[in-house]
N, C-alpha and C. Protein backbone atom coordinates (compact mmCIF):
# COMPACT_ATOMS: atom_id res chain seq x y z
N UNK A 1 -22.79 -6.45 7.29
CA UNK A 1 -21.60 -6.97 6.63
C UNK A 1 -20.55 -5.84 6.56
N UNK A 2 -19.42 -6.06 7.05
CA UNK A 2 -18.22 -5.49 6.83
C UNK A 2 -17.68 -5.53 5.52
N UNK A 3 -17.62 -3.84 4.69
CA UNK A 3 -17.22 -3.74 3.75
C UNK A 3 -14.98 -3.26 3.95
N UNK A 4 -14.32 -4.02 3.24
CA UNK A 4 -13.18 -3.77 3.33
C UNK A 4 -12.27 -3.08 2.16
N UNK A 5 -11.65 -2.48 2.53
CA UNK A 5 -11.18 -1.02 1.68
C UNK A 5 -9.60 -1.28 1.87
N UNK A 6 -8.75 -1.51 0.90
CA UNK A 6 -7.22 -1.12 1.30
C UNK A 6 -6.77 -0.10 0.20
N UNK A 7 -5.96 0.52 1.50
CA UNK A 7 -5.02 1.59 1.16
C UNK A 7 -3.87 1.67 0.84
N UNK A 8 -3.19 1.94 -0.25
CA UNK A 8 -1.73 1.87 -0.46
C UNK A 8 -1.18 3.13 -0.18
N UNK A 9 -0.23 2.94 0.96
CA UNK A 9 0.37 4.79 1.72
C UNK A 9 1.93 4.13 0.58
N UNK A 10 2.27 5.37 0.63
CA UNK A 10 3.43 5.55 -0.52
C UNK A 10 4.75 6.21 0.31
N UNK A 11 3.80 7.08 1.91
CA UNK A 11 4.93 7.59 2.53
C UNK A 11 4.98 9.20 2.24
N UNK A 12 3.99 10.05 1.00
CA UNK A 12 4.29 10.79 1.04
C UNK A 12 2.81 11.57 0.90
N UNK A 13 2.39 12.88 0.24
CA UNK A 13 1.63 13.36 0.88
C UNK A 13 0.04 12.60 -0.47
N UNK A 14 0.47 11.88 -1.42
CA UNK A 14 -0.50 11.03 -2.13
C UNK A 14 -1.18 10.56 -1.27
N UNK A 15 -0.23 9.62 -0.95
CA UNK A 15 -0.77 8.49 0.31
C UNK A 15 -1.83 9.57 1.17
N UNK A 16 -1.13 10.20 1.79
CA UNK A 16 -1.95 10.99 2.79
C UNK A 16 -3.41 11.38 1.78
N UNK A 17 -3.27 11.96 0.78
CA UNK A 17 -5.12 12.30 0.38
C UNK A 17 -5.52 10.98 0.20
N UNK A 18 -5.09 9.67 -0.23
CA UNK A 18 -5.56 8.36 -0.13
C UNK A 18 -6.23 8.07 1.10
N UNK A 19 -5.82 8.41 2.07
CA UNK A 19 -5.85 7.75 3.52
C UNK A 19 -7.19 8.50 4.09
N UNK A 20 -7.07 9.80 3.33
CA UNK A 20 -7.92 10.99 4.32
C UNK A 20 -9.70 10.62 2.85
N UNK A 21 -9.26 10.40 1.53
CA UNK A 21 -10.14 9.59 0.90
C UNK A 21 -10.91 8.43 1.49
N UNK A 22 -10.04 7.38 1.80
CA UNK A 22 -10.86 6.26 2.33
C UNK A 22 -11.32 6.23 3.77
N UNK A 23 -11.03 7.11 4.40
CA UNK A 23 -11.56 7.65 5.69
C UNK A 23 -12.87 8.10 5.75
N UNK A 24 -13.02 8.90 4.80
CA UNK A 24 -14.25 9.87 4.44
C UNK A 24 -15.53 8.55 3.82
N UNK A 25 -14.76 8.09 3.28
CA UNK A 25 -15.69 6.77 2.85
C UNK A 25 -16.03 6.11 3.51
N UNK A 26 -15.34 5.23 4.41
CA UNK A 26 -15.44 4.66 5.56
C UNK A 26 -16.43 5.06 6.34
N UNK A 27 -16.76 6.06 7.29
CA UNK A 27 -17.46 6.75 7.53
C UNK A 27 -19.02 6.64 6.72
N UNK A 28 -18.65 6.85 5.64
CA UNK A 28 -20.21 6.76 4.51
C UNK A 28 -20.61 5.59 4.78
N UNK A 29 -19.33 4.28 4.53
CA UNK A 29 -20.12 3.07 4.44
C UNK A 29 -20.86 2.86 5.64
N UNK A 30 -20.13 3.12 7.16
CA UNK A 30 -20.66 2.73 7.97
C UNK A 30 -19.57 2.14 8.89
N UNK A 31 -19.88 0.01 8.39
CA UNK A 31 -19.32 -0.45 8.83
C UNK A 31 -18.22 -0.77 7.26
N UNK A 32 -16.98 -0.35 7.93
CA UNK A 32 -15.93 -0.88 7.05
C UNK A 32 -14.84 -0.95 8.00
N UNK A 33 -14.10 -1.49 7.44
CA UNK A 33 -12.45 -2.44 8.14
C UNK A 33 -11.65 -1.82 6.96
N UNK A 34 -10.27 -0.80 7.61
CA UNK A 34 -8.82 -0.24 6.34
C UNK A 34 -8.20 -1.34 6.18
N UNK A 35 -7.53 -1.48 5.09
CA UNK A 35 -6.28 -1.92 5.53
C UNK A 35 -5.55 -1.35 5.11
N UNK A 36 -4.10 -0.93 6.05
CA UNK A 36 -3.49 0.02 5.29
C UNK A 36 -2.17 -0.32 5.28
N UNK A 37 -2.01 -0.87 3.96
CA UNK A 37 -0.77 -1.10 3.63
C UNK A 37 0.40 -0.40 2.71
N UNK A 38 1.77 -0.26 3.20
CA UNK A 38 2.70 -0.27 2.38
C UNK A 38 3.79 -1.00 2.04
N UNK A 39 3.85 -0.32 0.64
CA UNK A 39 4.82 -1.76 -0.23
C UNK A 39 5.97 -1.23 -0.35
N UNK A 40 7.03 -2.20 -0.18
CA UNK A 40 8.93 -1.70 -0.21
C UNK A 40 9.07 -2.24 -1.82
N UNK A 41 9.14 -1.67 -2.80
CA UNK A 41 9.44 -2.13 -3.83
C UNK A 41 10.91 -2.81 -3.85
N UNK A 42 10.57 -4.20 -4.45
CA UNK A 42 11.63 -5.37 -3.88
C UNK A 42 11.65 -6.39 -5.38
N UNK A 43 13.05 -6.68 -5.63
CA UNK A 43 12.73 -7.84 -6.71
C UNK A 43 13.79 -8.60 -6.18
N UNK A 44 13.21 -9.93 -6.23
CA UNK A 44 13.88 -11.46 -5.78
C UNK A 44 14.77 -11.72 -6.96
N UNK A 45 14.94 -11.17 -7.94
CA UNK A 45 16.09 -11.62 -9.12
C UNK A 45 17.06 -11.25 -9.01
N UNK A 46 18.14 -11.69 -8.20
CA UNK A 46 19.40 -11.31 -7.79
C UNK A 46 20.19 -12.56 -7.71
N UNK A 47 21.51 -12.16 -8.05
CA UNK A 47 22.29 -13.47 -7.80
C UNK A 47 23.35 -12.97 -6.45
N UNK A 48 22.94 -13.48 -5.30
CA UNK A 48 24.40 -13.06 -4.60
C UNK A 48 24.99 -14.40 -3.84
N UNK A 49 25.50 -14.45 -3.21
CA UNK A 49 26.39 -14.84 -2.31
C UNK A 49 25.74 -14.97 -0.88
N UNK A 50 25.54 -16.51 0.06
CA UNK A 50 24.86 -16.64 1.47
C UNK A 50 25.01 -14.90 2.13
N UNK A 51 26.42 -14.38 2.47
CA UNK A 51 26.83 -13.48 2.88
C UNK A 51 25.98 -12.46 2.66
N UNK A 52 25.37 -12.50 1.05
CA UNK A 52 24.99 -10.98 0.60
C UNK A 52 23.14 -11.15 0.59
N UNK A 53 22.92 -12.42 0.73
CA UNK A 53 21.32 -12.77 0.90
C UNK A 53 21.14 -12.39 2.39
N UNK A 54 22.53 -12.72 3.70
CA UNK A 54 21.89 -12.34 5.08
C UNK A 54 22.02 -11.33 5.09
N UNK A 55 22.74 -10.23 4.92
CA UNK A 55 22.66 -9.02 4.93
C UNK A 55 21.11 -8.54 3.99
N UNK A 56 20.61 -9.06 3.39
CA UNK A 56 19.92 -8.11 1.90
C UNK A 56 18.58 -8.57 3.48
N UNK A 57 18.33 -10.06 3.90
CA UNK A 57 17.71 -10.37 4.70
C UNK A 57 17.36 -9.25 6.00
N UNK A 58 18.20 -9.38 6.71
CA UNK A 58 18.45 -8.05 7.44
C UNK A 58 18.00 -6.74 7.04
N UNK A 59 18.09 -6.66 5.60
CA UNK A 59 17.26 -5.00 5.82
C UNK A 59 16.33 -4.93 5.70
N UNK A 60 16.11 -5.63 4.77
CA UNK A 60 14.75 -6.09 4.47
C UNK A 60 13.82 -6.03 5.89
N UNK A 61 14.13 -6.86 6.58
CA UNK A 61 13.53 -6.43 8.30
C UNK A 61 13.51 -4.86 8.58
N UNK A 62 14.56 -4.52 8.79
CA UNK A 62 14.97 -3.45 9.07
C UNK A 62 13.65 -2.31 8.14
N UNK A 63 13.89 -2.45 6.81
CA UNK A 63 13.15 -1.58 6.23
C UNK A 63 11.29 -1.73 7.01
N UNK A 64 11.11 -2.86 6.82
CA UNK A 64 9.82 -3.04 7.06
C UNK A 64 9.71 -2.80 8.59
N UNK A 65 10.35 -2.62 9.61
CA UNK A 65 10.20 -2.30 10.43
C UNK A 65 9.73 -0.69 10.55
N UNK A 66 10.92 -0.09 9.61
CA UNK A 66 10.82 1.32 9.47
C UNK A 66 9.85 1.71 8.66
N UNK A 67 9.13 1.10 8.05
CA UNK A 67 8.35 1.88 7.28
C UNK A 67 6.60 1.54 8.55
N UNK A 68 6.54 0.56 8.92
CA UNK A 68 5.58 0.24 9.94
C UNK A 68 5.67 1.63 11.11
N UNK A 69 7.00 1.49 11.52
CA UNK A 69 7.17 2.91 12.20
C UNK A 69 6.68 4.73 12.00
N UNK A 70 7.00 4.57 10.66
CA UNK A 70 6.66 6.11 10.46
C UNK A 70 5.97 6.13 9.39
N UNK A 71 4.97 5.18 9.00
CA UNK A 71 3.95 5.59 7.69
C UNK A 71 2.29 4.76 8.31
N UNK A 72 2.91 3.02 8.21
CA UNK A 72 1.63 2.61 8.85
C UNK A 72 0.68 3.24 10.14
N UNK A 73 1.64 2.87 11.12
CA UNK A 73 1.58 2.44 12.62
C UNK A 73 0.82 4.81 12.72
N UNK A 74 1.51 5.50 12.08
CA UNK A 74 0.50 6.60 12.56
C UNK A 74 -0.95 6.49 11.62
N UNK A 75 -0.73 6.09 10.24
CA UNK A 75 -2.35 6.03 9.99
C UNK A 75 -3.34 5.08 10.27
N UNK A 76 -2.94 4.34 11.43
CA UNK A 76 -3.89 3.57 11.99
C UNK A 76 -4.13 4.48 12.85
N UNK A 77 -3.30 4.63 13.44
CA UNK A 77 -3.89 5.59 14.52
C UNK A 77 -4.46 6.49 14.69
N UNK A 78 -4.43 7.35 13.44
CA UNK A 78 -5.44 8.13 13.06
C UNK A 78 -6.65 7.89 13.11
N UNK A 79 -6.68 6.49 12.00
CA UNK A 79 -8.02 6.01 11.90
C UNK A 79 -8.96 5.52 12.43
N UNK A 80 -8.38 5.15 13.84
CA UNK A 80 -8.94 4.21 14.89
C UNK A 80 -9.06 5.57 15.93
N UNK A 81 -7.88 6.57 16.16
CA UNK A 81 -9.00 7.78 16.89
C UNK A 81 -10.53 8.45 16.19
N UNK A 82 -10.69 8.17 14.61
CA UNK A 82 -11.86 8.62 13.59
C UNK A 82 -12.94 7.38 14.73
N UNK A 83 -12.75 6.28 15.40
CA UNK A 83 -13.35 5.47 15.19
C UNK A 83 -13.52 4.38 13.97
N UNK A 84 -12.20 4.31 13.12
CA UNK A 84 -12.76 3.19 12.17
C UNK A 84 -11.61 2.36 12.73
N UNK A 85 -11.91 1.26 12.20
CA UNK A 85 -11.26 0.01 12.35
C UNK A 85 -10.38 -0.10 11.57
N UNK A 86 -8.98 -0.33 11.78
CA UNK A 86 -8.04 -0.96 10.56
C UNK A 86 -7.03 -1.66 11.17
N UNK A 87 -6.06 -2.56 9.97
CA UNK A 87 -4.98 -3.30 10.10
C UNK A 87 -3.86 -2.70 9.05
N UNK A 88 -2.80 -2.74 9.71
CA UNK A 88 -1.71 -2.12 8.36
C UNK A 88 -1.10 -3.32 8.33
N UNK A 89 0.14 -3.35 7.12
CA UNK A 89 0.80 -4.57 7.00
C UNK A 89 1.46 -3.49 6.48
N UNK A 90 2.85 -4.20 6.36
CA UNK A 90 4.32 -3.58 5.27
C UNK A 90 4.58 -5.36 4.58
N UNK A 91 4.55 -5.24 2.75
CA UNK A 91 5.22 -5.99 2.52
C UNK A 91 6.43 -5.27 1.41
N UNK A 92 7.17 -6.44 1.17
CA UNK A 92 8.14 -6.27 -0.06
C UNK A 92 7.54 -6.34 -1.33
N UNK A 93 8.06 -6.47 -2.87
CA UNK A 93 7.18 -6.99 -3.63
C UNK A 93 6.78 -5.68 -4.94
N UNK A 94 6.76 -6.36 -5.79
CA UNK A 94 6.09 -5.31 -6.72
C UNK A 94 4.88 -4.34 -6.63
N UNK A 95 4.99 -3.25 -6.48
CA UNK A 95 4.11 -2.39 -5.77
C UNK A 95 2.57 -3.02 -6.75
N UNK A 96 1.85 -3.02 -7.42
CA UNK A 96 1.29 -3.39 -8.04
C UNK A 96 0.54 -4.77 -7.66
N UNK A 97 1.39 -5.88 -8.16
CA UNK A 97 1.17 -7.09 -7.64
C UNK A 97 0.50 -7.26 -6.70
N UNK A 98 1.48 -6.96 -5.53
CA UNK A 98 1.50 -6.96 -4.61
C UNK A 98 0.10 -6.39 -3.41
N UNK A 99 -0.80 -5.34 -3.68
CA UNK A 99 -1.26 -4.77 -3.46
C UNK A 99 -2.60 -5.28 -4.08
N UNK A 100 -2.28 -5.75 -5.19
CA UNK A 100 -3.39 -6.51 -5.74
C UNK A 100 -3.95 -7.95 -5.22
N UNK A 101 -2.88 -8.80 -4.80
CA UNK A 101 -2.56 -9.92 -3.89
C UNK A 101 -3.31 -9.83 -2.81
N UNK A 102 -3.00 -8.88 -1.97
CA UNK A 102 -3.28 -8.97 -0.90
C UNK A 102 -5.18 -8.79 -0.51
N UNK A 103 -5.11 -7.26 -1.71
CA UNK A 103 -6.74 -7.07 -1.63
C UNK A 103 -7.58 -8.61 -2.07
N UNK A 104 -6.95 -9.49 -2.68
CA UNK A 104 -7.61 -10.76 -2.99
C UNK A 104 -8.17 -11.64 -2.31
N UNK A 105 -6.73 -11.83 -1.26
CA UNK A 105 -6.33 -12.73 -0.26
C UNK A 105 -7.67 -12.28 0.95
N UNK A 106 -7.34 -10.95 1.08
CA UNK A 106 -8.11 -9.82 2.21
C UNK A 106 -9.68 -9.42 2.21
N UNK A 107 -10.11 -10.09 0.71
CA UNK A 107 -11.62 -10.15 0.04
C UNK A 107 -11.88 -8.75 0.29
N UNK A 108 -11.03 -7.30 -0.20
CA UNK A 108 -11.29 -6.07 -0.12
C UNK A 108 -12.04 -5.83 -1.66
N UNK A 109 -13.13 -5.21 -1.15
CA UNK A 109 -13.86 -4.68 -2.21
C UNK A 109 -13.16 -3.55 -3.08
N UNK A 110 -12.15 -2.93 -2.67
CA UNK A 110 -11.64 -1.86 -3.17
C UNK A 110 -10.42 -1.44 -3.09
N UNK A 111 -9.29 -0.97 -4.15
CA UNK A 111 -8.24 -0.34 -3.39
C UNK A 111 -8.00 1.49 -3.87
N UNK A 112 -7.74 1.98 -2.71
CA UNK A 112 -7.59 3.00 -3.14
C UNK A 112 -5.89 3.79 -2.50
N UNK A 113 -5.53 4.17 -3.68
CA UNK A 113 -4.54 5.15 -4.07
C UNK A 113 -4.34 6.55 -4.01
N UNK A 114 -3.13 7.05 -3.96
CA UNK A 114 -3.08 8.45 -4.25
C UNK A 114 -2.33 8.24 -5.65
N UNK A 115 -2.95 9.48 -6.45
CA UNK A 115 -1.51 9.41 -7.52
C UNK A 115 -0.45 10.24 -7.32
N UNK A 116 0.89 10.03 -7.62
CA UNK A 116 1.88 10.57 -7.86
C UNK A 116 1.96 11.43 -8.55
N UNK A 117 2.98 12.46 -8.34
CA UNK A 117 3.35 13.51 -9.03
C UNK A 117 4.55 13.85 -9.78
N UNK A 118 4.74 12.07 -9.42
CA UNK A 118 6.51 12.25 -9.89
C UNK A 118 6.22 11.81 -11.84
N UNK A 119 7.28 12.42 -12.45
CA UNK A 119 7.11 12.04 -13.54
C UNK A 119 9.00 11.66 -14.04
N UNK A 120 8.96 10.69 -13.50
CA UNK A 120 10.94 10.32 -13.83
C UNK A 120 11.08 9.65 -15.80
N UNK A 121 11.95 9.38 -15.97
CA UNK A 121 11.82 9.17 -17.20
C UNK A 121 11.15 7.48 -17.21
N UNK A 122 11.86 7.01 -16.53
CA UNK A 122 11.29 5.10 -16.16
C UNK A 122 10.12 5.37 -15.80
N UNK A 123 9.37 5.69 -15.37
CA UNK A 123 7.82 5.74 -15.27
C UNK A 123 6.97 6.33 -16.36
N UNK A 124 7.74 7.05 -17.17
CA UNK A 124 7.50 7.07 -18.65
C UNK A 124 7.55 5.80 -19.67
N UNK A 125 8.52 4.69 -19.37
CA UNK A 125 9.13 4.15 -20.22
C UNK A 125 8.32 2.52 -19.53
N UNK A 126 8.05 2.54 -18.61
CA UNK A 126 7.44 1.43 -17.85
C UNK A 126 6.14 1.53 -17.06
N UNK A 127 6.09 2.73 -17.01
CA UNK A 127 4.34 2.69 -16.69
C UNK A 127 4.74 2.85 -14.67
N UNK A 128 3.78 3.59 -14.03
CA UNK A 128 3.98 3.61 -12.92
C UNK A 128 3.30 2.49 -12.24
N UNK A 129 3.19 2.35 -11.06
CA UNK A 129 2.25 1.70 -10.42
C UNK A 129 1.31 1.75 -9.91
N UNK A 130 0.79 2.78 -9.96
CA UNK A 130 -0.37 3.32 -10.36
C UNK A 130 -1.33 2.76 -11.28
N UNK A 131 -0.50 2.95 -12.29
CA UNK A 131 -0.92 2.93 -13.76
C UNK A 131 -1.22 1.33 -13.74
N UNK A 132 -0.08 0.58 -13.62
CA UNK A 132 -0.15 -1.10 -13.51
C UNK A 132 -1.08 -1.33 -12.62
N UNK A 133 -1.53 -0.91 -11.51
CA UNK A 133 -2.74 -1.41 -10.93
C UNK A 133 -3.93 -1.01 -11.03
N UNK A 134 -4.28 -0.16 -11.83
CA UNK A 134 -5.24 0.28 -12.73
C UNK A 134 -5.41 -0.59 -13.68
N UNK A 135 -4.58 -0.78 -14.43
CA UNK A 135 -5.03 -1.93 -15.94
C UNK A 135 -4.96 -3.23 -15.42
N UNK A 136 -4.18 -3.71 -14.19
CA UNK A 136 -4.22 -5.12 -13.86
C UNK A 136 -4.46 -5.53 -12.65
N UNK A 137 -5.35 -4.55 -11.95
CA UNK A 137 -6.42 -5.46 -10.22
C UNK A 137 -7.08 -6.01 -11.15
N UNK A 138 -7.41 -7.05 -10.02
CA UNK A 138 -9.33 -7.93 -9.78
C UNK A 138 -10.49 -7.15 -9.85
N UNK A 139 -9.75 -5.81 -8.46
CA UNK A 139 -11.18 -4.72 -7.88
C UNK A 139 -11.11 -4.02 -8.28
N UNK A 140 -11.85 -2.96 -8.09
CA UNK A 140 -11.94 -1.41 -8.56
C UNK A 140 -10.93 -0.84 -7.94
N UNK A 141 -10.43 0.15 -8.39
CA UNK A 141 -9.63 0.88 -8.14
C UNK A 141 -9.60 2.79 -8.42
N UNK A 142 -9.69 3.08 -6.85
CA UNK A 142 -9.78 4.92 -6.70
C UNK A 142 -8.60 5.49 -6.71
N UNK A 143 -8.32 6.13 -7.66
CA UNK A 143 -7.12 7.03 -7.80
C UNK A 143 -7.54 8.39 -7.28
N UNK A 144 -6.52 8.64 -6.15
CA UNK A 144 -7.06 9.83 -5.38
C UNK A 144 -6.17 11.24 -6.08
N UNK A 145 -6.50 12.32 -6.57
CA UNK A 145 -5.32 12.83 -6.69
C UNK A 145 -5.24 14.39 -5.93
């Protein structure tokens, strides 16, 4: 049985001990499948104008293209020269949620994280996402730091 593991890359060097974490695991389990996803933090509560939804539409592509480009698309490749198996995705979406969603959808036994080092005042005042997917997954959750 294929055990499945997703990864949330952030883009910066968290992500990266996340990635090089569930690698090392991977490996342990055996047989496991990544998935390695990243999230464009995105909120649908906007009021605009057709004009300002095709444009917001448009980057939205655009972003997820770019982030598939230079975050996913090399740690697959990493992972699949290790010999492991994976799939990346880029969605939009509350980093949290979102990540939680998917491991559901994806029947991943696990998600694992890097933590951040950022400490802004709003992540004081609202909790990071980190933090939110710690108190509110389904699965377990590895905070790499």
């Amino acid at each position: 049985m294929t055990t499945k593991l997703l990864i949330g890359l952030d883009g910066q060097s968290s992500g990266d001990r996340a990635l090089t974490f569930a690698e090392n695991l991977a490996k342990l389990i055996g047989q496991a499948e990544l998935l390695v996803v990243y999230v464009i933090e995105w909120s649908p509560y906007s009021f605009q104008t057709p004009e300002e939804n095709a444009q917001r539409h448009k980057r939205r592509e655009e972003e997820i293209s770019t982030a598939m480009e230079r975050v996913v698309t090399p740690a697959i490749e990493r992972l699949e020269a290790s010999g492991i198996k994976a799939v990346g995705m880029v969605r939009h979406g509350n980093v949290a949620d979102t990540l939680d969603q998917i491991a559901a959808k994806q029947n991943a036994s696990q998600i694992i994280v890097g933590r951040s080092t950022e400490s802004s005042l709003s992540k004081r005042i609202f909790g990071s996402s980190t933090a939110n997917l710690v108190m509110g997954a389904n699965v377990p959750v590895t905070v790499v730091s």
